[in-house]
C-alpha atoms as a PDB file:
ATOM      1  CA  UNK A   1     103.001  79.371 138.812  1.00  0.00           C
ATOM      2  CA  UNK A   2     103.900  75.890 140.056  1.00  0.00           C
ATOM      3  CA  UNK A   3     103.213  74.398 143.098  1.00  0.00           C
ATOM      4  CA  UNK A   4     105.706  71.641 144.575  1.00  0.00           C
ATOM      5  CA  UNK A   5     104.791  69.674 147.163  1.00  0.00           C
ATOM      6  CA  UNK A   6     107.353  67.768 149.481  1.00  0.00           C
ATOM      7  CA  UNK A   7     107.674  65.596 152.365  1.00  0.00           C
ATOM      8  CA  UNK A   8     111.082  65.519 154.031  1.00  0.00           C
ATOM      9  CA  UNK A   9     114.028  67.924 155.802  1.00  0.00           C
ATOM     10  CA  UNK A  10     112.602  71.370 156.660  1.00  0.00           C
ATOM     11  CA  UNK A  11     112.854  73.888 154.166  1.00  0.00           C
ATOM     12  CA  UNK A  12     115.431  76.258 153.996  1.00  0.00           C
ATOM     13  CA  UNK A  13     116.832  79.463 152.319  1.00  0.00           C
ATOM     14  CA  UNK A  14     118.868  77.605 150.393  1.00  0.00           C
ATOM     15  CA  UNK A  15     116.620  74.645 149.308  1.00  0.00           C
ATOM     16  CA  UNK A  16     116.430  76.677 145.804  1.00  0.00           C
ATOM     17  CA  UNK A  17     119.332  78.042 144.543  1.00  0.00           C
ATOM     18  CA  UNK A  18     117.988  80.929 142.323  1.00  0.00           C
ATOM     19  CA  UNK A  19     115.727  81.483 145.742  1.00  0.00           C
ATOM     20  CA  UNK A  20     117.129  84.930 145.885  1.00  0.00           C
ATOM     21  CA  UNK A  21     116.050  85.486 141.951  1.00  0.00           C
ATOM     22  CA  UNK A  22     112.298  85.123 142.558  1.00  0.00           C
ATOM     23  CA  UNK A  23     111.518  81.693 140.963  1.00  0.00           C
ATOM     24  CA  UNK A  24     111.138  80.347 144.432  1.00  0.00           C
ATOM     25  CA  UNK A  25     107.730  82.814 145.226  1.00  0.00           C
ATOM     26  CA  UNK A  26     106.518  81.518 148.286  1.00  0.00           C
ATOM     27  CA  UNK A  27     107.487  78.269 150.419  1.00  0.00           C
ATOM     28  CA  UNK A  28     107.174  77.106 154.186  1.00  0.00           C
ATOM     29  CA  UNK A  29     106.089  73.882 156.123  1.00  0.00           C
ATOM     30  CA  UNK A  30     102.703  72.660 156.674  1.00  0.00           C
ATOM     31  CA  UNK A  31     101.821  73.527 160.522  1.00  0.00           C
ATOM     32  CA  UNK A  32     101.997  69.421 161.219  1.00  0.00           C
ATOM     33  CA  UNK A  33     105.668  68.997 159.823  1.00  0.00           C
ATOM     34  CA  UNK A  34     104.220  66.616 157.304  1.00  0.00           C
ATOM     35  CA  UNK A  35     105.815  68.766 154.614  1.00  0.00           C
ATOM     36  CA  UNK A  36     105.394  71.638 152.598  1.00  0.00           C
ATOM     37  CA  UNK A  37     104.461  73.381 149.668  1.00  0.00           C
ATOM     38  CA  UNK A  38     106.570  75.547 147.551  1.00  0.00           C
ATOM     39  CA  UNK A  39     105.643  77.967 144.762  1.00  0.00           C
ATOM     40  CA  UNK A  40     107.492  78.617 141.881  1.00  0.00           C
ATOM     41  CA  UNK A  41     107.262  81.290 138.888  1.00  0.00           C
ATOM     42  CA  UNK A  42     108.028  78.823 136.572  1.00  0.00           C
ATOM     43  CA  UNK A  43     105.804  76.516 133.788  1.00  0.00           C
ATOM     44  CA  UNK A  44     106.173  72.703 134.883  1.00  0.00           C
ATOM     45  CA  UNK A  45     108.710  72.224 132.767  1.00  0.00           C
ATOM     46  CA  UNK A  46     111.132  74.630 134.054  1.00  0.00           C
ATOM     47  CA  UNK A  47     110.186  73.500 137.648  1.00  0.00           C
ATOM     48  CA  UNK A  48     110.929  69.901 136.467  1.00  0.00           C
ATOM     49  CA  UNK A  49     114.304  71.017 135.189  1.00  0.00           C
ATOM     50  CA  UNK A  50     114.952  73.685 138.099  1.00  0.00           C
ATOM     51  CA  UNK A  51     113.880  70.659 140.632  1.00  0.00           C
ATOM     52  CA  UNK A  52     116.307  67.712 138.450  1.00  0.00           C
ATOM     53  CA  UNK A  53     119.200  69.931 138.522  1.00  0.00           C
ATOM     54  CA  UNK A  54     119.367  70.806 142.418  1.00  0.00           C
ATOM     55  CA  UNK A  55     120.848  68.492 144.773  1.00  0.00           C
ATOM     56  CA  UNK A  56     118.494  69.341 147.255  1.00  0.00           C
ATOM     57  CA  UNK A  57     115.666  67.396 145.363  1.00  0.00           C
ATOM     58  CA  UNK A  58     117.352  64.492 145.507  1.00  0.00           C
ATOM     59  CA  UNK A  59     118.921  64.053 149.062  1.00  0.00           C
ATOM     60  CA  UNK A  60     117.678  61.537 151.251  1.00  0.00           C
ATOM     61  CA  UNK A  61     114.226  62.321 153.006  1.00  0.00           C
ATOM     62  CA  UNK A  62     113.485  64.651 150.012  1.00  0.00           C
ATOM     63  CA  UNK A  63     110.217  63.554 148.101  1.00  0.00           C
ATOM     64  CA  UNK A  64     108.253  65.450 145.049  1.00  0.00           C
ATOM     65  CA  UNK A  65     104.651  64.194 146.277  1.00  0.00           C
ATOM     66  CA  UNK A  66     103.429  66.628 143.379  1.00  0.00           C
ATOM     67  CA  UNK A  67     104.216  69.208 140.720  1.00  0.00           C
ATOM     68  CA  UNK A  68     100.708  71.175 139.599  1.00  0.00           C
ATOM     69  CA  UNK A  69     100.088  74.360 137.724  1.00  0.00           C
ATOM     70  CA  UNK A  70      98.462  77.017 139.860  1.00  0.00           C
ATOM     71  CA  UNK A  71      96.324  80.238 138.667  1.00  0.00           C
ATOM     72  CA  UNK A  72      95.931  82.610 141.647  1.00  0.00           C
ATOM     73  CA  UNK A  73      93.045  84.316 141.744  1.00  0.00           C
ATOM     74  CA  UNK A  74      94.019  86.827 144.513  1.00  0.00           C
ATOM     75  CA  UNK A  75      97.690  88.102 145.436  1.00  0.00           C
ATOM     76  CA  UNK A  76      99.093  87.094 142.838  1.00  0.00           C
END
């Protein structure tokens, strides 16, 4: 899994597109609105290539801070 980190608009049902496919695993805002992080079921490359071709990325007050590769140890 991936984990995407952003700062900007709150998140939404339809911030992913394929939300409803299960890439999109898990996302939500941090409890001080600073941002939030967002879990995909994808490799980083297919969350770099899910991420470049949705126009929510790229509106304004939309920022990647990071894109990591997660293991989960529990519920995953």
């Amino acid at each position: 899994m991936t984990h995407g980190a952003w700062r900007g608009p709150r998140l939404t049902g339809s911030a992913w597109p394929n939300s409803t496919s299960g890439v999109l695993a898990a996302a939500g805002p941090w409890d001080d609105d600073s941002g939030a992080p967002l879990i995909f079921r994808l490799d980083e490359p297919g969350a770099r290539a899910g991420i470049d071709a949705d126009p929510y990325y790229t509106a304004p007050g939309v920022r990647i801070v990071a894109i990591r590769a997660w293991t989960p140890v529990v519920g995953a």
